[in-house]
N, C-alpha and C. Protein backbone atom coordinates (compact mmCIF):
# COMPACT_ATOMS: atom_id res chain seq x y z
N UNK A 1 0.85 -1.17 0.00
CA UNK A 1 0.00 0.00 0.00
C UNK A 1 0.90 1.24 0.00
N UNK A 2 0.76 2.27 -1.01
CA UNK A 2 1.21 3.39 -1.10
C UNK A 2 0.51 4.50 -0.27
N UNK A 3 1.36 6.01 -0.22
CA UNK A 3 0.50 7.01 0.58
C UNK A 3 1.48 7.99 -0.17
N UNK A 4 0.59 8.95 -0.64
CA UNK A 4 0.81 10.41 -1.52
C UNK A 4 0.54 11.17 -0.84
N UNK A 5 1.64 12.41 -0.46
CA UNK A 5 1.00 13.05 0.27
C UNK A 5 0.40 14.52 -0.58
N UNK A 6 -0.86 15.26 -1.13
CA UNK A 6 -0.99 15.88 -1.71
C UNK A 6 -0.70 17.10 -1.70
N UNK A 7 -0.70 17.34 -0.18
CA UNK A 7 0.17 18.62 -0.11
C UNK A 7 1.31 18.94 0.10
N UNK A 8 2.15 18.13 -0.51
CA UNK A 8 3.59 18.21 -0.29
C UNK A 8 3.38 17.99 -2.58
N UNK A 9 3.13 16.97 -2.91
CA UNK A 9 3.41 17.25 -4.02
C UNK A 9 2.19 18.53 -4.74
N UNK A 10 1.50 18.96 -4.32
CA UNK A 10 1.22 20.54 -4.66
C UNK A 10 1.91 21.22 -3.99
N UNK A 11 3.02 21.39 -3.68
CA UNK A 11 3.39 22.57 -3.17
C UNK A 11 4.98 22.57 -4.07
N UNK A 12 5.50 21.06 -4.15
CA UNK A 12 6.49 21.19 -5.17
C UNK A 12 6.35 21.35 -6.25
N UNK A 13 5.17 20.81 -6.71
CA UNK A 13 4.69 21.36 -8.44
C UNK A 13 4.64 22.73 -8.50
N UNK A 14 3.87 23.32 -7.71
CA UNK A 14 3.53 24.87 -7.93
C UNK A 14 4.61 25.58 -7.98
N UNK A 15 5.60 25.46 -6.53
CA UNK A 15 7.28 25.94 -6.81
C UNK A 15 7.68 25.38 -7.89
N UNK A 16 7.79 24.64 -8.70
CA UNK A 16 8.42 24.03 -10.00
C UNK A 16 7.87 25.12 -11.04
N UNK A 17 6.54 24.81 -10.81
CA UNK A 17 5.82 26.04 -12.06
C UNK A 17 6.52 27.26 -11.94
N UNK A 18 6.64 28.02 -10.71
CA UNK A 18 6.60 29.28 -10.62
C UNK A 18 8.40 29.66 -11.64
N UNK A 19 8.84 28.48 -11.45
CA UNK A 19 10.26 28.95 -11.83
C UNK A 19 10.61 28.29 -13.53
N UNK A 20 9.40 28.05 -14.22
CA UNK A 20 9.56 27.50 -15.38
C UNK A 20 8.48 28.64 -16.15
N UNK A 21 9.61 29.14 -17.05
CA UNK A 21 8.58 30.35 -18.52
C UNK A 21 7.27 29.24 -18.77
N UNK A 22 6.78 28.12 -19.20
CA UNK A 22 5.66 27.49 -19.12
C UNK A 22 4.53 27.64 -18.09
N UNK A 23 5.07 28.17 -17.24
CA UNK A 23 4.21 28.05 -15.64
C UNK A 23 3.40 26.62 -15.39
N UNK A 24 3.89 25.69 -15.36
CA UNK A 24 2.96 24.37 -15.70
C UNK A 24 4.61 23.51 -14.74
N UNK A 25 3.64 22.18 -14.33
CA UNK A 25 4.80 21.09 -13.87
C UNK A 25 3.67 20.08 -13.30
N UNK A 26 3.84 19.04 -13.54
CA UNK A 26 3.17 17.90 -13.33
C UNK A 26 4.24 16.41 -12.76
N UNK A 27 2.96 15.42 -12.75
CA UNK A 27 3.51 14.27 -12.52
C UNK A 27 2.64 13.38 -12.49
N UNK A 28 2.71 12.22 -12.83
CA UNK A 28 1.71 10.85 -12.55
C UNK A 28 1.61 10.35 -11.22
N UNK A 29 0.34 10.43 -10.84
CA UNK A 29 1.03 9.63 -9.41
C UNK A 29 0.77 8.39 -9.33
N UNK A 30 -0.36 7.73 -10.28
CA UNK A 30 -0.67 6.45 -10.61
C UNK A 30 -0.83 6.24 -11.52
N UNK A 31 -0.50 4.94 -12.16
CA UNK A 31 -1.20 4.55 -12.69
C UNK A 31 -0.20 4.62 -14.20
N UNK A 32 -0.59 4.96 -15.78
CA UNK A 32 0.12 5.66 -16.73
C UNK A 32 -0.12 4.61 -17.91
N UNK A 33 0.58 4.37 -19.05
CA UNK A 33 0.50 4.02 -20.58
C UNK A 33 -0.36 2.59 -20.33
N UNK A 34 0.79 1.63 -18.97
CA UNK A 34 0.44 0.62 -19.13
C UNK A 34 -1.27 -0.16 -18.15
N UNK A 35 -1.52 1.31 -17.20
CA UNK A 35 -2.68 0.66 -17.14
C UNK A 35 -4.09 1.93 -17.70
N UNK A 36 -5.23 1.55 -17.12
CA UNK A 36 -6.61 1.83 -17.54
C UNK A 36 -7.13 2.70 -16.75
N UNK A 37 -6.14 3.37 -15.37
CA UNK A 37 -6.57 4.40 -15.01
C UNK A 37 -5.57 4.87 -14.73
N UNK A 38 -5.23 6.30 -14.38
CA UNK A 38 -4.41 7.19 -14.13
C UNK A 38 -4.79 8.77 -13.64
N UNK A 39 -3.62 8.75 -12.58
CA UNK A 39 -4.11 10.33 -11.99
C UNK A 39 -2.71 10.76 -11.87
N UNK A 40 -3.06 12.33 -12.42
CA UNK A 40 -1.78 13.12 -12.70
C UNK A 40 -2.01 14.71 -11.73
N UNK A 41 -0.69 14.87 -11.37
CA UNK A 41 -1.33 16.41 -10.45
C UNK A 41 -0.77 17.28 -11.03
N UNK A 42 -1.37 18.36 -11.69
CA UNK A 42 -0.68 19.11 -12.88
C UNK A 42 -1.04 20.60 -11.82
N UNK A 43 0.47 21.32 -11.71
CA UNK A 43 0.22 22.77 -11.43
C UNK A 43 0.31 23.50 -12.25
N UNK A 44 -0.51 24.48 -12.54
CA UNK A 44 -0.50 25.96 -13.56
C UNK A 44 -0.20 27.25 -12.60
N UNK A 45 0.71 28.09 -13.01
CA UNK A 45 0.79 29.35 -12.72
C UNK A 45 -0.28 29.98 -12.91
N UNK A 46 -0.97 31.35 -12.58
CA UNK A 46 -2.02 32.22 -13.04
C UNK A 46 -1.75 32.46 -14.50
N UNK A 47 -2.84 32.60 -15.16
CA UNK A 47 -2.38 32.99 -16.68
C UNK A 47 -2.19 32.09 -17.66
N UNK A 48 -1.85 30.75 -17.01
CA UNK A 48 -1.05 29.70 -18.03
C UNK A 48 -2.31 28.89 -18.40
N UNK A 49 -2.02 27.87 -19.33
CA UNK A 49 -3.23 27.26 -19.43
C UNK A 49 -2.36 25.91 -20.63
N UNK A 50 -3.32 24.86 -20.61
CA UNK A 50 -3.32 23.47 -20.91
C UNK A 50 -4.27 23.80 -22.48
N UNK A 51 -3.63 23.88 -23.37
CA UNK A 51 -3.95 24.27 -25.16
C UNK A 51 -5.27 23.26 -25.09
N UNK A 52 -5.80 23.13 -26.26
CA UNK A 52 -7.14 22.11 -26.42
C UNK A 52 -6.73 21.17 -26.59
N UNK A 53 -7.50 19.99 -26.43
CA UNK A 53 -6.98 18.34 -26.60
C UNK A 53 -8.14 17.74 -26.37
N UNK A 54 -8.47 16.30 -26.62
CA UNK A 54 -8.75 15.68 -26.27
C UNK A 54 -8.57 14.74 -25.20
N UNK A 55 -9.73 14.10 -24.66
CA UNK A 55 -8.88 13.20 -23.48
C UNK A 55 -9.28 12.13 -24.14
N UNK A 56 -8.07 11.23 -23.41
CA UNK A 56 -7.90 9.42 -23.94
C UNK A 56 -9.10 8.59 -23.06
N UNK A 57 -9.86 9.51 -22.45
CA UNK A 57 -11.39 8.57 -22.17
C UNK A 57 -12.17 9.31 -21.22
N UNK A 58 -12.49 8.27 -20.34
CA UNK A 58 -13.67 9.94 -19.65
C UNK A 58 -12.86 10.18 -18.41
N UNK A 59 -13.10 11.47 -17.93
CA UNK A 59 -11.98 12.07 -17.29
C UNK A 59 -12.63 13.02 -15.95
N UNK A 60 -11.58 13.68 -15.06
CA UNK A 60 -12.30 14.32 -14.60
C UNK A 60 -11.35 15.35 -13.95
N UNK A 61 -11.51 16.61 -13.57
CA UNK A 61 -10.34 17.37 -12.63
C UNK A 61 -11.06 17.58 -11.05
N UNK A 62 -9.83 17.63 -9.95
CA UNK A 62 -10.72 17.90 -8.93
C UNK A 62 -9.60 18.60 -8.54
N UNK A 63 -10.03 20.26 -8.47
CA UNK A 63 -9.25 21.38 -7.96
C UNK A 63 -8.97 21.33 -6.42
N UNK A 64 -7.43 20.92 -6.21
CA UNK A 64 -6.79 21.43 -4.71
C UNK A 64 -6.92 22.61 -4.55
N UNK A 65 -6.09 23.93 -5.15
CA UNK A 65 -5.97 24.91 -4.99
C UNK A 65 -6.28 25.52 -5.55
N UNK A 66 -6.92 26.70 -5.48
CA UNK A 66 -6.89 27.11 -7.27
C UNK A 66 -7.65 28.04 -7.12
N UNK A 67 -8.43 27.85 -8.76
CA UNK A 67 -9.54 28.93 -9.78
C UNK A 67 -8.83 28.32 -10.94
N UNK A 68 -9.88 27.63 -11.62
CA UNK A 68 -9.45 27.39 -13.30
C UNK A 68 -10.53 27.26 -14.11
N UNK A 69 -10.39 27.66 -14.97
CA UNK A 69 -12.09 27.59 -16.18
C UNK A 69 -11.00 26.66 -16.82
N UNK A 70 -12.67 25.74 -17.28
CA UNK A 70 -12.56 24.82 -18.09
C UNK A 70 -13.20 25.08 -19.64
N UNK A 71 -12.41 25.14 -20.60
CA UNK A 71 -13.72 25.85 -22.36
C UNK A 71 -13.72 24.71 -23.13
N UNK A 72 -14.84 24.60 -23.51
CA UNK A 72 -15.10 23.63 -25.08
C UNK A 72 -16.06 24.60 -25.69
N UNK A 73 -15.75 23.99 -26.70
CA UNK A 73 -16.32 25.18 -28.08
C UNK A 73 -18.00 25.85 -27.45
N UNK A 74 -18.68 25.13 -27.00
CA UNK A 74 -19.97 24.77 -26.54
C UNK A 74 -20.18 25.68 -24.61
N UNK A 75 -19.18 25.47 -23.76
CA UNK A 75 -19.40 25.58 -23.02
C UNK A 75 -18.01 26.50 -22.24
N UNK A 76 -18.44 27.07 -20.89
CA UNK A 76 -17.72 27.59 -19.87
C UNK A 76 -17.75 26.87 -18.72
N UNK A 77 -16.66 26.40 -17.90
CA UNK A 77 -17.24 26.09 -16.42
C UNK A 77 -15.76 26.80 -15.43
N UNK A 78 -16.02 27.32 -14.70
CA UNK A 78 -14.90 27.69 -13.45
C UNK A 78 -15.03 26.39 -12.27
N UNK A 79 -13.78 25.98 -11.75
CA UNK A 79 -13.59 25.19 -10.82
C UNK A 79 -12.63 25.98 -9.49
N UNK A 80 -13.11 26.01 -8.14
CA UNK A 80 -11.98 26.45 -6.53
C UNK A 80 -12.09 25.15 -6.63
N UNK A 81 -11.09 25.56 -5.48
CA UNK A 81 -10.51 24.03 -4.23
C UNK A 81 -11.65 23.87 -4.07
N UNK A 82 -11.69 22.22 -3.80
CA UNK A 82 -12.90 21.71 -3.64
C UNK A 82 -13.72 21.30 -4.86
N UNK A 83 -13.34 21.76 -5.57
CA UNK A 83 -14.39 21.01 -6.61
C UNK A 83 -13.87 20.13 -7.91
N UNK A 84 -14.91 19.07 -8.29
CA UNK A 84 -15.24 18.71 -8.85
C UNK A 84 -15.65 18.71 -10.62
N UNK A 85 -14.74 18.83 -11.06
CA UNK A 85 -15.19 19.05 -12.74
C UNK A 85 -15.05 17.70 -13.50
N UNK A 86 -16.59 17.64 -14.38
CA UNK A 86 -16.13 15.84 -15.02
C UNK A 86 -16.13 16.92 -16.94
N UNK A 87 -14.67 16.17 -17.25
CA UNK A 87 -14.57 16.54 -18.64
C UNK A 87 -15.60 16.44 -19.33
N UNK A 88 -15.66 16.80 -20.62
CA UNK A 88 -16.11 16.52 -21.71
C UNK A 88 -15.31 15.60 -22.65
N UNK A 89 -16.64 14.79 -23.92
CA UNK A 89 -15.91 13.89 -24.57
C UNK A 89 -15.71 14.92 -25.81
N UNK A 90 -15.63 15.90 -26.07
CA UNK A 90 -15.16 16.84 -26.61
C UNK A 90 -13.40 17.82 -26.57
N UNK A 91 -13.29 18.23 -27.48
CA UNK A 91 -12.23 18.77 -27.38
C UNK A 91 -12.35 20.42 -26.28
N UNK A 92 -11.03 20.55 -25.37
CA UNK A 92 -11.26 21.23 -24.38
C UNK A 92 -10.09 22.16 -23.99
N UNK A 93 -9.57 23.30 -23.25
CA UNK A 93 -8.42 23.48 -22.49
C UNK A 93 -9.23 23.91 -20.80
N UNK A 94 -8.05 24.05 -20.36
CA UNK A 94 -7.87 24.71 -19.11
C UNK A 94 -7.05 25.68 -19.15
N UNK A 95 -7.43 26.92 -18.03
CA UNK A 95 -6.60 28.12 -17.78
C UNK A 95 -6.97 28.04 -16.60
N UNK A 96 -5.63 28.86 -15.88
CA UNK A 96 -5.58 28.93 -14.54
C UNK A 96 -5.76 30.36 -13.95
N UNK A 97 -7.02 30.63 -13.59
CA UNK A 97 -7.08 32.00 -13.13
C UNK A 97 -6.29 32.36 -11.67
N UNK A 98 -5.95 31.87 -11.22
CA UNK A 98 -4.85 31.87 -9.77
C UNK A 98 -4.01 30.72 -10.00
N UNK A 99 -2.74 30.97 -9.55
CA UNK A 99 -1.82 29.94 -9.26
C UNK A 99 -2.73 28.58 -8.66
N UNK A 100 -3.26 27.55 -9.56
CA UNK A 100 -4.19 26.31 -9.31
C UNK A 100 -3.23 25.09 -9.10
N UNK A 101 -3.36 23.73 -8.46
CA UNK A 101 -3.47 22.81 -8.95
C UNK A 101 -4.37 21.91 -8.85
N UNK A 102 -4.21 20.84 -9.96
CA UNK A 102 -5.59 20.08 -9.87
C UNK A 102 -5.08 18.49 -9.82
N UNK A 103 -5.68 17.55 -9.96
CA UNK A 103 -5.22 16.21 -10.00
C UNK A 103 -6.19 15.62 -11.34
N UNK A 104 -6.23 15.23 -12.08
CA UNK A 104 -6.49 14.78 -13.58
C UNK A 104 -6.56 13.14 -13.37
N UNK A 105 -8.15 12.77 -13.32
CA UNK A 105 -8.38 11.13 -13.84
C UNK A 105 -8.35 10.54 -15.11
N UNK A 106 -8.39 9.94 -15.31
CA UNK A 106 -8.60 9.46 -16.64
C UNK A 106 -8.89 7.91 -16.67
N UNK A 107 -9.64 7.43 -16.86
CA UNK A 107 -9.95 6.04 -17.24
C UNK A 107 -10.02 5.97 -18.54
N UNK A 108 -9.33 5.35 -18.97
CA UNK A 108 -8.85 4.76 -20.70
C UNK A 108 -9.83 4.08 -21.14
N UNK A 109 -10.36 3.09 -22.02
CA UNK A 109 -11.12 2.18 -22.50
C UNK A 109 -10.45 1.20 -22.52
């Protein structure tokens, strides 16, 4: 049995961001290519943002710290700490209206 501690790796991502022109720094904490689920804790600086993409299945973000809107062509949503955002099977980005991080599910097919 493993134990992550989340506020220790949000607090090194975010210092990572702050000192990279990208403002962005991540990591897997489970999971990845070879299995069917995976969670990644991605920090954004204010300002920065995650370009459009698709996700590799249905997905979801759940904001530690933050303020981040989520856009698809179709829609707006803002996410704080504490919440809960389930992707779209649509193409999407994220921007980080405050220095955010979030943790990123993904279940593959």
């Amino acid at each position: 049995m493993d134990k992550i501690s989340l506020r220790a790796l949000t607090k090194e991502h975010l210092d990572a961001a702050r000192t990279i022109p990208a403002g962005r720094s991540s990591s897997t904490m489970t999971g990845g290519t070879a299995h069917s689920l995976r969670q990644t804790l991605i920090a954004l600086t204010k300002g920065n943002t995650l370009s459009e993409h698709h996700s590799p299945g249905e997905a979801s973000l759940i904001v530690l710290t933050g303020h981040v809107r989520l856009t698809t062509e179709s829609d707006t949503v803002e996410g704080a700490s504490g919440d809960l955002l389930l992707l779209p099977a649509e193409q999407h980005s994220l921007e980080a209206l405050e220095d955010s991080a979030v943790i990123l599910t993904v279940a593959k097919p």
